[in-house]
N, C-alpha and C. Protein backbone atom coordinates (compact mmCIF):
# COMPACT_ATOMS: atom_id res chain seq x y z
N UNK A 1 0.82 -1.18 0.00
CA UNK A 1 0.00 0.00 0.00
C UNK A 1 0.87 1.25 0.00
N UNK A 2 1.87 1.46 1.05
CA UNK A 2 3.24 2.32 0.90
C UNK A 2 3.64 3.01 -0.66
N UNK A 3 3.35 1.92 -1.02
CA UNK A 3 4.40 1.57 -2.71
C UNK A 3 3.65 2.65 -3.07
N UNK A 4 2.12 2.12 -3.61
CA UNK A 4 1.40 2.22 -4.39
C UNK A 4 1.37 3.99 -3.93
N UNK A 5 1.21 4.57 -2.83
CA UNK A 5 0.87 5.69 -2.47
C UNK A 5 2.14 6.72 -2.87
N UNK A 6 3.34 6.35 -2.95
CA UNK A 6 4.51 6.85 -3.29
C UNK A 6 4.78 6.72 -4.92
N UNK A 7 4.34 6.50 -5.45
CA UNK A 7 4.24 5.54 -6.95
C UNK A 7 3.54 7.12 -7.42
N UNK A 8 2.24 7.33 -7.04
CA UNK A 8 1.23 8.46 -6.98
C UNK A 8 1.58 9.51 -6.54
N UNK A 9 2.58 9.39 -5.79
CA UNK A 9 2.67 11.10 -4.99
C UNK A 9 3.92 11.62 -6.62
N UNK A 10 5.11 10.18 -6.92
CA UNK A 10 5.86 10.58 -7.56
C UNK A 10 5.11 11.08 -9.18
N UNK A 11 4.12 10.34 -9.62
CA UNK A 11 3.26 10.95 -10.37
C UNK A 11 2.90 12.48 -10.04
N UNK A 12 1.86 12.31 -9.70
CA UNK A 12 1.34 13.85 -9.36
C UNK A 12 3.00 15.06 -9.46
N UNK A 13 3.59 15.05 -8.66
CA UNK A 13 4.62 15.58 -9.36
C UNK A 13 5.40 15.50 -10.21
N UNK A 14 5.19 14.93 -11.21
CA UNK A 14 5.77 14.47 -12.55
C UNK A 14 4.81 15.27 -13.18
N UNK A 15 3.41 15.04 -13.46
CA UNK A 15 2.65 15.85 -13.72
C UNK A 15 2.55 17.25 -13.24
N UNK A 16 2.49 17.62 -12.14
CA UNK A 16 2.59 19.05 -11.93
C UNK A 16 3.91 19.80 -12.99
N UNK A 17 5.37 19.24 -12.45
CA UNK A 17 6.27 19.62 -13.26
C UNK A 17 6.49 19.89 -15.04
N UNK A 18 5.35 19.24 -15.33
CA UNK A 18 5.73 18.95 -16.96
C UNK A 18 4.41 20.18 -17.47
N UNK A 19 3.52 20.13 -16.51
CA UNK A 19 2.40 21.28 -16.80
C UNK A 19 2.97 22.84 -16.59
N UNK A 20 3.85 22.81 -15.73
CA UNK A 20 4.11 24.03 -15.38
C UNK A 20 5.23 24.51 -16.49
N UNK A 21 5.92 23.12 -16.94
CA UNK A 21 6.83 23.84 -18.38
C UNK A 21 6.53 24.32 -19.34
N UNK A 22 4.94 23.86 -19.57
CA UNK A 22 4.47 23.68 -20.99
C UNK A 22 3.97 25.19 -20.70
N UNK A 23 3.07 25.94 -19.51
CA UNK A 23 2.90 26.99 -19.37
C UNK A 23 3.82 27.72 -19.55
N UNK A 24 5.35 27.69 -19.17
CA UNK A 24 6.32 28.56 -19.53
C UNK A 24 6.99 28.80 -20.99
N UNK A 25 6.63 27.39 -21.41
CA UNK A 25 6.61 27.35 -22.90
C UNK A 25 5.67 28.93 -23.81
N UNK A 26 4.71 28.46 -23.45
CA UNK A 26 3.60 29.00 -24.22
C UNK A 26 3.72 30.68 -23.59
N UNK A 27 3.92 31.00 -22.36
CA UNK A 27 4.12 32.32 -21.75
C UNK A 27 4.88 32.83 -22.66
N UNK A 28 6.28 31.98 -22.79
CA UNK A 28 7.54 32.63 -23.52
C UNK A 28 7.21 32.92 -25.07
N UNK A 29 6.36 32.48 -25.69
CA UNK A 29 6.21 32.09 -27.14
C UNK A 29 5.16 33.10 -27.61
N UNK A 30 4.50 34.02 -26.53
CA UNK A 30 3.74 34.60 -26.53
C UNK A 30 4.34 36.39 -26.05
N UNK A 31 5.30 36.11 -25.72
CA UNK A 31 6.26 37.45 -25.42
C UNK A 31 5.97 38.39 -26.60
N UNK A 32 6.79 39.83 -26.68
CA UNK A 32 6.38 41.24 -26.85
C UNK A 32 7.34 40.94 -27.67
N UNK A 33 8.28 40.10 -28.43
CA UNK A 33 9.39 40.07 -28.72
C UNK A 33 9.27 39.44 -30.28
N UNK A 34 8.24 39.47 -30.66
CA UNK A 34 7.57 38.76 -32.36
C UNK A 34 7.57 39.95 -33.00
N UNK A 35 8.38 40.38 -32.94
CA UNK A 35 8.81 42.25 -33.90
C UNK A 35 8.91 41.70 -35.06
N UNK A 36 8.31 41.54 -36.34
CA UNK A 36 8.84 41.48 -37.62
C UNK A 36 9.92 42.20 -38.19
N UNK A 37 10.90 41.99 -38.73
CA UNK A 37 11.71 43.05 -39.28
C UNK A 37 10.98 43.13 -41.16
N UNK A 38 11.67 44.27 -41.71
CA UNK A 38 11.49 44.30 -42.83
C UNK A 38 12.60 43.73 -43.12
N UNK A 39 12.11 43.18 -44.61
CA UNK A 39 13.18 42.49 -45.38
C UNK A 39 12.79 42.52 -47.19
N UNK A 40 13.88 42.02 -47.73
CA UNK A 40 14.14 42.58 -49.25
C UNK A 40 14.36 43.73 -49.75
N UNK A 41 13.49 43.90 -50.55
CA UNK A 41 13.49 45.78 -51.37
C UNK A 41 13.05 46.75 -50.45
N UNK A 42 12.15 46.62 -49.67
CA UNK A 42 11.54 47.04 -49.21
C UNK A 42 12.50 47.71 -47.44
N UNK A 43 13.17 46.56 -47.14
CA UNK A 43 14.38 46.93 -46.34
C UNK A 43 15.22 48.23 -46.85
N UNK A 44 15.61 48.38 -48.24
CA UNK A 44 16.39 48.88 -48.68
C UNK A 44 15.88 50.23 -48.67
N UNK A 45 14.39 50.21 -48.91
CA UNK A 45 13.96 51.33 -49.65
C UNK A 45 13.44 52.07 -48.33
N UNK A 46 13.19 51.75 -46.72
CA UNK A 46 13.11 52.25 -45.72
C UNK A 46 13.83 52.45 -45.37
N UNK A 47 15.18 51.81 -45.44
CA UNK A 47 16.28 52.19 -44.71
C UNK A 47 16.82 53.58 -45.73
N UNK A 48 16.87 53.42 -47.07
CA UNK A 48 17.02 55.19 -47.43
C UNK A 48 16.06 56.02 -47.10
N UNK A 49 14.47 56.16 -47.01
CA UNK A 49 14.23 56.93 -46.25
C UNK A 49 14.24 57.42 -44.74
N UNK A 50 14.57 56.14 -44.16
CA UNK A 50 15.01 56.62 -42.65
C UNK A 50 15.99 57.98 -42.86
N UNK A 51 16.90 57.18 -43.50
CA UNK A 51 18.40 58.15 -43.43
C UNK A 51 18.45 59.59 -44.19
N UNK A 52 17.64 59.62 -45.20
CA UNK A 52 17.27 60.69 -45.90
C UNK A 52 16.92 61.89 -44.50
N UNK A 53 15.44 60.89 -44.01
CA UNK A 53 15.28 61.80 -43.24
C UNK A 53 15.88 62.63 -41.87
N UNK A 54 16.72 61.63 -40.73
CA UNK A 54 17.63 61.61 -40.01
C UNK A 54 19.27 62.66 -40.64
N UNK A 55 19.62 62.37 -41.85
CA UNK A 55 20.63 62.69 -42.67
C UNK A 55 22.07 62.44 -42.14
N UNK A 56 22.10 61.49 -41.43
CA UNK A 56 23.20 60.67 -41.21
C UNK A 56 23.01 59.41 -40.39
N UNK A 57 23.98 58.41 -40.10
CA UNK A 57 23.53 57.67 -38.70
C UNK A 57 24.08 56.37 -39.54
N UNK A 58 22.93 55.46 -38.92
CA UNK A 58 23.09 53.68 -39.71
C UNK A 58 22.27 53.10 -39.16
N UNK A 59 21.31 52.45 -40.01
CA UNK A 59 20.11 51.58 -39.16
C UNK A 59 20.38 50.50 -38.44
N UNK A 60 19.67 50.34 -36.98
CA UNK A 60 20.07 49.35 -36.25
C UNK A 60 19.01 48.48 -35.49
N UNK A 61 17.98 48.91 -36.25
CA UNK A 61 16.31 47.88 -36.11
C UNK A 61 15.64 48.42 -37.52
N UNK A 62 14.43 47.10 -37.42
CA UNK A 62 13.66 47.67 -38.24
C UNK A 62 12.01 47.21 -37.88
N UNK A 63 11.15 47.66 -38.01
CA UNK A 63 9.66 46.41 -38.06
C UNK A 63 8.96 46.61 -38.80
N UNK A 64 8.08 45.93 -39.33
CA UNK A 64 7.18 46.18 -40.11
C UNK A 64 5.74 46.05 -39.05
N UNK A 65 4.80 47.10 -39.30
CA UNK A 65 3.60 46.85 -38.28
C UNK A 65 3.49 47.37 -36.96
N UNK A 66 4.32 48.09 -36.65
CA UNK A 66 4.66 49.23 -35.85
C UNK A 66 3.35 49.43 -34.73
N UNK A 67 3.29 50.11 -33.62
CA UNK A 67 1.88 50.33 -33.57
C UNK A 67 1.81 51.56 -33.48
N UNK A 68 2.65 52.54 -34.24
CA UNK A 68 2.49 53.97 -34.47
C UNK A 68 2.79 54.38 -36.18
N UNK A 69 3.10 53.04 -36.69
CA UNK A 69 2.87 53.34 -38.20
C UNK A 69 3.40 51.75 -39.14
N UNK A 70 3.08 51.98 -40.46
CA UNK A 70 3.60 50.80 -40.97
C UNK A 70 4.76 50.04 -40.85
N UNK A 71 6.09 51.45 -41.09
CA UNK A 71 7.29 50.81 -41.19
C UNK A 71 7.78 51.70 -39.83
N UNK A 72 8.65 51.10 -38.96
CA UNK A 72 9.73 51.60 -38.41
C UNK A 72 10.59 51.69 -38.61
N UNK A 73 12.13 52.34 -38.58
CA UNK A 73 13.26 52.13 -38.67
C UNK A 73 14.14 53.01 -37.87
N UNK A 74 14.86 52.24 -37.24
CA UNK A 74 15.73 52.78 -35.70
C UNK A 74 16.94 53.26 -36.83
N UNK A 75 17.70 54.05 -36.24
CA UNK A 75 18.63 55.06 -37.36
C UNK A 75 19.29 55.23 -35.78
N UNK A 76 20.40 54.80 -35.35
CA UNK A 76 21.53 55.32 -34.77
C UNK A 76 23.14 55.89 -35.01
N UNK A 77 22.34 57.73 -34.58
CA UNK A 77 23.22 58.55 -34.91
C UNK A 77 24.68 58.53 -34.98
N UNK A 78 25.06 59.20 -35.34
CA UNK A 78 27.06 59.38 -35.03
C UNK A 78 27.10 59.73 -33.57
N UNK A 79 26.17 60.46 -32.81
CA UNK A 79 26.43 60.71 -31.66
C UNK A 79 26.09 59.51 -30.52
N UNK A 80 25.78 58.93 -31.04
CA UNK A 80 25.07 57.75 -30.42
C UNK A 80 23.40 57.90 -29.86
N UNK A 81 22.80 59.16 -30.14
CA UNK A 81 21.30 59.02 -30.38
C UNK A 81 20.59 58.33 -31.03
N UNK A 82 19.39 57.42 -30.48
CA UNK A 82 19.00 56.73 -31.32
C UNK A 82 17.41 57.14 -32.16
N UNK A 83 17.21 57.46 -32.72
CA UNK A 83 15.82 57.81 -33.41
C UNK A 83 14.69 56.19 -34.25
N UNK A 84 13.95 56.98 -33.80
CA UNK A 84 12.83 55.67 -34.34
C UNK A 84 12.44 56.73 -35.68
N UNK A 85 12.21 55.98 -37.24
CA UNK A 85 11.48 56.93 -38.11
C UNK A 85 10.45 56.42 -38.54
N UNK A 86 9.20 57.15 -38.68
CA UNK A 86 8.06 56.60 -38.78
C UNK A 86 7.76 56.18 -40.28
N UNK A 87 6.98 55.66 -40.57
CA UNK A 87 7.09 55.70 -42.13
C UNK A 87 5.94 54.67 -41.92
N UNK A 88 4.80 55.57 -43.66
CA UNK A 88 3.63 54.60 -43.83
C UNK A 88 4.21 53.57 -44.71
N UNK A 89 2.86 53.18 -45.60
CA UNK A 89 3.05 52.42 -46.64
C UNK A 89 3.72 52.33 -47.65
N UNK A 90 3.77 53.73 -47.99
CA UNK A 90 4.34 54.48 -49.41
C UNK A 90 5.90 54.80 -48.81
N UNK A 91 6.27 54.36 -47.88
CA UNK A 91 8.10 55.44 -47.06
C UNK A 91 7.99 56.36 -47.10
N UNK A 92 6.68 57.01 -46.97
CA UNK A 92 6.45 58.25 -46.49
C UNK A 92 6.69 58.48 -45.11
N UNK A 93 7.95 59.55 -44.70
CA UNK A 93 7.75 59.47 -42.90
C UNK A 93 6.76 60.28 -43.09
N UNK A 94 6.23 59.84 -41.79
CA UNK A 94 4.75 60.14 -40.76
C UNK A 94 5.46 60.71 -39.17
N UNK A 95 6.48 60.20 -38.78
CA UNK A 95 7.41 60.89 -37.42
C UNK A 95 8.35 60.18 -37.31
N UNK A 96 9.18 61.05 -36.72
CA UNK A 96 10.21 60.29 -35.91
C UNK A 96 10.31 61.15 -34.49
N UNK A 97 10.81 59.98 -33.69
CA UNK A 97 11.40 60.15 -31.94
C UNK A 97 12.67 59.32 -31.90
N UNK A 98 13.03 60.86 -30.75
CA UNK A 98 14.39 60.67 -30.50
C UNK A 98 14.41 60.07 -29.05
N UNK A 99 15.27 59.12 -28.88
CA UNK A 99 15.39 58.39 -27.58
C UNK A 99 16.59 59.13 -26.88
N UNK A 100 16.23 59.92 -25.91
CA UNK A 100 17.38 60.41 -25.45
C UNK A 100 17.24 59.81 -23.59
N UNK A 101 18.49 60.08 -23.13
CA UNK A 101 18.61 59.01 -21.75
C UNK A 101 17.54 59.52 -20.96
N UNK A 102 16.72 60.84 -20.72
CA UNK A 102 15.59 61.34 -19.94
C UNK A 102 14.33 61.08 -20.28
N UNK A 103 14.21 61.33 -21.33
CA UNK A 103 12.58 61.43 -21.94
C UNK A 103 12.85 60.98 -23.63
N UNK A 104 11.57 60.67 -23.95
CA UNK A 104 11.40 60.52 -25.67
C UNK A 104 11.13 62.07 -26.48
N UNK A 105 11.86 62.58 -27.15
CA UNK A 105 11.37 64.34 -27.71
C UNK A 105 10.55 63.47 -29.41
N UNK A 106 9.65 64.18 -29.25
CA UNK A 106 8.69 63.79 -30.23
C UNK A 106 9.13 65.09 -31.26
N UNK A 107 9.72 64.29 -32.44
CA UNK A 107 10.41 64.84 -33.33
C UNK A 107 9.42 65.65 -34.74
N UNK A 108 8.23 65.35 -35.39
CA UNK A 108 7.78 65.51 -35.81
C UNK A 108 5.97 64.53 -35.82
């Protein structure tokens, strides 16, 4: 009877353990961190208007689907400022913000 009750306890925690991974699984898989980047022509052709607009720097993100416009593209300066540039459908910028160590300055 011993056996059998220890047999079950080692279950039940076998089970608890393997449920609680699969939750961390799915927590993790579900993270803020599914940023699309742009890619192909379309990479190319945001990343010159980032820089057009910025007028110096080098891109060092990108997303597509933004939740302040279609395209994003991070453009970090020579000074080491980093700017987000907004851009619709067309690479039309729509804004950019500057990330500076205090506050965000809303650039246009």
């Amino acid at each position: 009877m011993r056996r059998t009750k220890r047999i079950a306890i080692a279950a039940a925690v076998t089970v608890a353990a393997l449920t609680t991974a699969g939750v961390a699984a799915v927590s993790a898989s579900t993270s803020d961190d599914t940023d699309t980047p742009i890619t192909g022509t379309d990479l190319q052709t945001a990343s010159d208007a980032a820089l057009d607009s910025t007028g110096q720097g080098r891109v060092t993100g990108t997303e597509i689907g933004d939740e302040e416009s279609y395209y994003e593209v991070e453009v970090t300066l020579d000074d080491g400022t980093e700017v987000d540039v907004q851009l619709d459908a067309q690479f039309q910028v729509v804004g950019t913000e500057a990330d500076t160590a205090d506050t965000d300055a809303d650039q246009g």
